[in-house]
Each structure stands twice: as structure tokens, then as C-alpha cells.
C-alpha atoms as a PDB file:
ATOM      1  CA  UNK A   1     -21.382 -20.794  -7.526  1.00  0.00           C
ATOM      2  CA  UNK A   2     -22.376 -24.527  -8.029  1.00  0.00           C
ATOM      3  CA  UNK A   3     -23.659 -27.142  -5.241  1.00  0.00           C
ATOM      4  CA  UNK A   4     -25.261 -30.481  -4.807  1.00  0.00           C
ATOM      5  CA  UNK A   5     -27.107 -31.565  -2.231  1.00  0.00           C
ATOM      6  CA  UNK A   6     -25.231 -32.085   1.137  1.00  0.00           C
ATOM      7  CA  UNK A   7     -26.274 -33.458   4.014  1.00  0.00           C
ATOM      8  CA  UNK A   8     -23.282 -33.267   6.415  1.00  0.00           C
ATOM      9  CA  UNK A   9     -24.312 -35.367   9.596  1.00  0.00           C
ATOM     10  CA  UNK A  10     -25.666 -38.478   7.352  1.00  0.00           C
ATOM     11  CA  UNK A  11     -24.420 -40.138   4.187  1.00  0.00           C
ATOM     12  CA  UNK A  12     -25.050 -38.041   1.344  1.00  0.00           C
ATOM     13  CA  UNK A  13     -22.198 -34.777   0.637  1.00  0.00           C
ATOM     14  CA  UNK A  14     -21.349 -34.422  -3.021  1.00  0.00           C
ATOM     15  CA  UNK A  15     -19.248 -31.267  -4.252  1.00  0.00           C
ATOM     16  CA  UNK A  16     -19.415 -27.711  -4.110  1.00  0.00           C
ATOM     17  CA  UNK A  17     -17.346 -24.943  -5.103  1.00  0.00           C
ATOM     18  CA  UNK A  18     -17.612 -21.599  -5.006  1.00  0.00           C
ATOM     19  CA  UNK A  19     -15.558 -18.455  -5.338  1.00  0.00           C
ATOM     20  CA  UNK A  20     -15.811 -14.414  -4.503  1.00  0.00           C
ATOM     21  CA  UNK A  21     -13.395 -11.821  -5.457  1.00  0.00           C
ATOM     22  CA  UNK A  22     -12.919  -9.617  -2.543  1.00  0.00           C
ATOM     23  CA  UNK A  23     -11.536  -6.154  -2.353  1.00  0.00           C
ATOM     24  CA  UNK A  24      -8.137  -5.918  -0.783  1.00  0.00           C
ATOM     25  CA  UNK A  25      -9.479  -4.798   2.537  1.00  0.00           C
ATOM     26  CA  UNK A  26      -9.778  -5.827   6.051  1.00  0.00           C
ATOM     27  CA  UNK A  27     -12.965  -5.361   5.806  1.00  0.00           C
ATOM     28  CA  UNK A  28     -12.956  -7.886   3.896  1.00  0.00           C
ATOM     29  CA  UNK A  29     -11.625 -10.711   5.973  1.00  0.00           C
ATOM     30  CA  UNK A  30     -15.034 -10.652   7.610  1.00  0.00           C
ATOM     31  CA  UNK A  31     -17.295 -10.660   4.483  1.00  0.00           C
ATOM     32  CA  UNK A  32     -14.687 -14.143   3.717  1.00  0.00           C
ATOM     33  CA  UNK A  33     -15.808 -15.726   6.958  1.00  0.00           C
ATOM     34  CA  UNK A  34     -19.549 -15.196   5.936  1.00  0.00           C
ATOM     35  CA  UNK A  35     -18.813 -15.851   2.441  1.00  0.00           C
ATOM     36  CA  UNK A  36     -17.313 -19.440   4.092  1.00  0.00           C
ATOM     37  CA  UNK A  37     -20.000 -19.900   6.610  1.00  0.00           C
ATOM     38  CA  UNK A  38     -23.020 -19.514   3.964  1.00  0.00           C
ATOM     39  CA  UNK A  39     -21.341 -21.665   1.792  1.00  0.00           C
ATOM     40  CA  UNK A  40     -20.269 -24.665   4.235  1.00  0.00           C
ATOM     41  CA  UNK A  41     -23.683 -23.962   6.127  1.00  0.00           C
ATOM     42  CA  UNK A  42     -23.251 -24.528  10.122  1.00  0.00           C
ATOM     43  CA  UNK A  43     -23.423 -28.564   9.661  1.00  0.00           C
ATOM     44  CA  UNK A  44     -20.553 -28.925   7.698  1.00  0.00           C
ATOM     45  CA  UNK A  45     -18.514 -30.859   9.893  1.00  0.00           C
ATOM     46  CA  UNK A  46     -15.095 -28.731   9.200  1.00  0.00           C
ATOM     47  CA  UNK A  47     -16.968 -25.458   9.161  1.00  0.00           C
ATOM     48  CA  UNK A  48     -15.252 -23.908  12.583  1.00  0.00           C
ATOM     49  CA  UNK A  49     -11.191 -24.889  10.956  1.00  0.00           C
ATOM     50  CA  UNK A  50     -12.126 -23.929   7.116  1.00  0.00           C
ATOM     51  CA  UNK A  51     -13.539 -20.593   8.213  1.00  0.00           C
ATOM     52  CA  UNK A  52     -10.250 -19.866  11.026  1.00  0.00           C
ATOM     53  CA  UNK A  53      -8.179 -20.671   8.375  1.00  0.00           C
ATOM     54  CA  UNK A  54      -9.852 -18.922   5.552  1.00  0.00           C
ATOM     55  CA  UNK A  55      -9.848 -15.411   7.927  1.00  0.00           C
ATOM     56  CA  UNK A  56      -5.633 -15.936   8.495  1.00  0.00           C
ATOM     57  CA  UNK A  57      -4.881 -16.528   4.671  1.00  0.00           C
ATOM     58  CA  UNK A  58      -7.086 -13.531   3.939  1.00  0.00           C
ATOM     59  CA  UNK A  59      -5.524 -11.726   6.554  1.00  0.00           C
ATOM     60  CA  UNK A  60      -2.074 -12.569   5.042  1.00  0.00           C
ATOM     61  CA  UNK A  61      -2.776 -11.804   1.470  1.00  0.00           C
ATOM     62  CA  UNK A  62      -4.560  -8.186   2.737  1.00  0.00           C
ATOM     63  CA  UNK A  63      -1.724  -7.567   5.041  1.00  0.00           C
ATOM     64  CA  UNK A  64       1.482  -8.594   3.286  1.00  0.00           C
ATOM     65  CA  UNK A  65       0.564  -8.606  -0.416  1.00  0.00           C
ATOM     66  CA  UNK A  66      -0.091  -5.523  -3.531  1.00  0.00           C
ATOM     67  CA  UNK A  67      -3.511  -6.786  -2.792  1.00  0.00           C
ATOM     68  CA  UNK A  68      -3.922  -4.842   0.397  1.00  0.00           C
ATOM     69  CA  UNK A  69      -3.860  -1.615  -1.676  1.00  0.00           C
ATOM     70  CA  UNK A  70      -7.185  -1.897  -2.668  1.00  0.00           C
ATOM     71  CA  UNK A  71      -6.383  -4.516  -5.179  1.00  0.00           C
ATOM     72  CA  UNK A  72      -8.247  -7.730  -5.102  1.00  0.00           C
ATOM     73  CA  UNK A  73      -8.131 -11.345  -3.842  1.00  0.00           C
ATOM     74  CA  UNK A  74      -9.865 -14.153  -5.096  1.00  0.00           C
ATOM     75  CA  UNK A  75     -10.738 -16.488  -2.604  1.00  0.00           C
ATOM     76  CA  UNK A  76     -12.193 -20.255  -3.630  1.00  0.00           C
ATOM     77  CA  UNK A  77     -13.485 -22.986  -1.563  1.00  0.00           C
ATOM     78  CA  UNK A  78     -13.854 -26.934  -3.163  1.00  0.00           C
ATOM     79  CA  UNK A  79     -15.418 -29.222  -0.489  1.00  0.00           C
ATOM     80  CA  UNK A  80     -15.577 -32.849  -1.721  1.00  0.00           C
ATOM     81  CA  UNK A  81     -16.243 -36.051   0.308  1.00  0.00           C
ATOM     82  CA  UNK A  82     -14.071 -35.626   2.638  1.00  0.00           C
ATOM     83  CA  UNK A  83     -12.136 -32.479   2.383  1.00  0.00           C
ATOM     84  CA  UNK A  84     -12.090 -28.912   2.252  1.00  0.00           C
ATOM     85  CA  UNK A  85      -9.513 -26.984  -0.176  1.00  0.00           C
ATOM     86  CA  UNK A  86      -9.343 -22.988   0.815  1.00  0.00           C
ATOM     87  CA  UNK A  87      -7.172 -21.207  -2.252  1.00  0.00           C
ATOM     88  CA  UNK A  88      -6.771 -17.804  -1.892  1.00  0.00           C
ATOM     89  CA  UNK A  89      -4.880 -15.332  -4.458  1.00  0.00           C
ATOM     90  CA  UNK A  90      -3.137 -12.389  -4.696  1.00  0.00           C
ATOM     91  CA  UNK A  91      -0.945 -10.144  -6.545  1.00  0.00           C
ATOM     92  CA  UNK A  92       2.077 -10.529  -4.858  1.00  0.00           C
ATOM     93  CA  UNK A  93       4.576  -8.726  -3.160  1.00  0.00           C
ATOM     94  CA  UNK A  94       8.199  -7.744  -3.550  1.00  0.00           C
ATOM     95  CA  UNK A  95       8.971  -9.347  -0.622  1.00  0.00           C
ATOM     96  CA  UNK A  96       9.274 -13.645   0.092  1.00  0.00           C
ATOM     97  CA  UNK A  97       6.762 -16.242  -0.395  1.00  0.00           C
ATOM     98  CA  UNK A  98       4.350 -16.799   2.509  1.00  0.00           C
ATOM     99  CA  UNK A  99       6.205 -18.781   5.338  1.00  0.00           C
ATOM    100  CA  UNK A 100       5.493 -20.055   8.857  1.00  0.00           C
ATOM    101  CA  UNK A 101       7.762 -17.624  11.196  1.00  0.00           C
ATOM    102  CA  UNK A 102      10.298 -19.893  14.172  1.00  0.00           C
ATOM    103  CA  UNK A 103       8.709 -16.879  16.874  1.00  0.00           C
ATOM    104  CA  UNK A 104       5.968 -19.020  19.330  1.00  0.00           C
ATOM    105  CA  UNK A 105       5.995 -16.013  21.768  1.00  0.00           C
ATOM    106  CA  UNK A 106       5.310 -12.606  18.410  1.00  0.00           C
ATOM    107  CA  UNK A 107       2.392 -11.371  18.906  1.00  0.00           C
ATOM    108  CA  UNK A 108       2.056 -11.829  15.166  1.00  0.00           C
ATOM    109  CA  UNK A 109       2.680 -14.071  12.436  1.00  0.00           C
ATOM    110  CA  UNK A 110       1.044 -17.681  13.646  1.00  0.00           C
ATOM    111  CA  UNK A 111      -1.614 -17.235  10.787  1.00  0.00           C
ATOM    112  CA  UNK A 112       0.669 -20.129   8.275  1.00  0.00           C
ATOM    113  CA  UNK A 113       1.631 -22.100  12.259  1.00  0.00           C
ATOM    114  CA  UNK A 114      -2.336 -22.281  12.395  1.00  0.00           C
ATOM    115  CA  UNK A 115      -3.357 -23.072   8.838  1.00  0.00           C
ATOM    116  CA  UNK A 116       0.152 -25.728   9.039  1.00  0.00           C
ATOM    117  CA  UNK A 117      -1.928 -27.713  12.414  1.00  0.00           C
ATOM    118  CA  UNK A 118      -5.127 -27.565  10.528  1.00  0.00           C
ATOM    119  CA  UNK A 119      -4.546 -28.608   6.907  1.00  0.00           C
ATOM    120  CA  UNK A 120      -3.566 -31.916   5.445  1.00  0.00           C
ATOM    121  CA  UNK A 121      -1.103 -29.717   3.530  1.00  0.00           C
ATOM    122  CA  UNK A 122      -0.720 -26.496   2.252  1.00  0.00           C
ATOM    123  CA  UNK A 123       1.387 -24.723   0.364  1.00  0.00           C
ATOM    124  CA  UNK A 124       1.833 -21.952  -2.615  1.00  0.00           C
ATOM    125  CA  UNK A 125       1.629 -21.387  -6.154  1.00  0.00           C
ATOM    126  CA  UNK A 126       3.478 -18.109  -8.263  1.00  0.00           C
ATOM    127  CA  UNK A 127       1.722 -17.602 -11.173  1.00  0.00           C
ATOM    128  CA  UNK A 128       3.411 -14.924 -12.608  1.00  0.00           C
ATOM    129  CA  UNK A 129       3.103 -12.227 -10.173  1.00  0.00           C
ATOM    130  CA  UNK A 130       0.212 -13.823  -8.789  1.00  0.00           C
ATOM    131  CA  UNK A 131       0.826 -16.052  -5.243  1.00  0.00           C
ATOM    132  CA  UNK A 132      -1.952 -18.516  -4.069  1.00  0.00           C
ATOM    133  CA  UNK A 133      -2.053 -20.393  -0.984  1.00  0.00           C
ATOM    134  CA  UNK A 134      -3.780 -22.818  -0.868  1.00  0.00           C
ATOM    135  CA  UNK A 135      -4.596 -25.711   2.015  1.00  0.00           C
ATOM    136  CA  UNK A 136      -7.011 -29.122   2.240  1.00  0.00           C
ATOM    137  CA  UNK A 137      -8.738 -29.599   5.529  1.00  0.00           C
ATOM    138  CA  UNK A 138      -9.910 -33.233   5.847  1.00  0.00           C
ATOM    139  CA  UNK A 139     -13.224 -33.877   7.652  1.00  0.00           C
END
């Protein structure tokens, strides 16, 4: 983990970058948000989005992905200036690419419909048989 100072409400910021490997549990979805909220610190002024969306990709990647059988997933957060990228990684699945669902009223799926309002843009990488999303929040 790297930083420079920050100073969120005045002029100074700089860049900081930091990664964990967590354990494909959901256990660990709330160990990301900390993770997130330590690293941002509560003055960051896209804390509240960067953590929400950070707890629905590792949701996703737990939930739909090899990773949620106790594999792992990397998760990485690069603020600069003026934005936030989230990149979290997994090992796949046999199944599609991550994708926002057409059902408003399912009581699941609106994780990617929520990252999709939030970010700048998102999208997804294959590496192999490795999948990251990733997303840029602007602040």
C-alpha cells in the first residue's frame, strides 16, 4: 500500500493505491468496505459511492464467480485527482460476463444497474480465466 498526503476538503489530494486479496467469502464483502473506508478515510469526498459500489462488485465476484468457493479476489482501489477506480478480480465462471439484468422490480441483480449510475464507466477485462470489473467514480 502506497499514499501521499491528501487533504480532501482543500487543495492538496495526490495518489493512492492500494490493494487486498480477499478470501472468496461473504464475509468478506464487509472486511472490503473497511478495507475501502480506511483507505479513502471518511473525508474523501466519494467515500459513501466507492465503498456501495466496491460491496456490489465484491458481492458479484463472491456470488457468481469460482471465487466464491473459497478462492480469492483481489480487490484494488487508485484514487487520483479527481477519480476513484475500484478493480476487482476473479477467477471466473463458466457462465457469461458480468451484465446489468432489464428486471427493475428482481429482488436481485441491480448490483452492475448501481455501479452503471455511479461510475463514469465501467466495464470488464478476461484475462485468461481471470474476469475484472472494474469502474471510475469521479469526485
Amino acid at each position: 500500500m502506497s499514499s501521499r498526503t491528501m487533504k480532501w476538503g482543500g487543495m492538496m489530494a495526490g495518489r493512492l493505491s492500494a490493494t487486498i486479496n480477499l478470501i472468496g467469502t461473504k464475509t468478506s464483502v464487509r472486511r472490503a468496505r473497511h478495507f475501502t473506508q480506511d483507505l479513502l478515510g471518511r473525508d474523501h469526498p466519494a467515500a459513501d459511492d466507492v465503498i456501495l459500489v466496491v460491496s456490489e462488485l465484491v458481492t458479484n465476484s463472491i456470488t457468481h464467480s469460482c471465487s466464491g468457493r473459497q478462492g480469492t479476489v483481489p480487490l484494488t482501489i487508485d484514487s487520483s485527482d479527481n477519480a476513484v477506480r475500484v478493480e476487482v478480480t476473479d477467477e471466473g465462471s463458466a457462465y457469461s460476463s458480468p451484465y446489468i439484468r432489464d428486471e427493475p422490480d428482481s429482488e436481485n441483480g441491480r448490483g452492475l444497474r448501481i455501479v452503471s449510475m455511479l461510475a463514469k464507466e465501467w466495464g470488464v477485462t478476461h484475462r485468461g480465466t481471470t474476469l475484472t470489473t472494474w469502474c471510475e467514480l469521479p469526485f
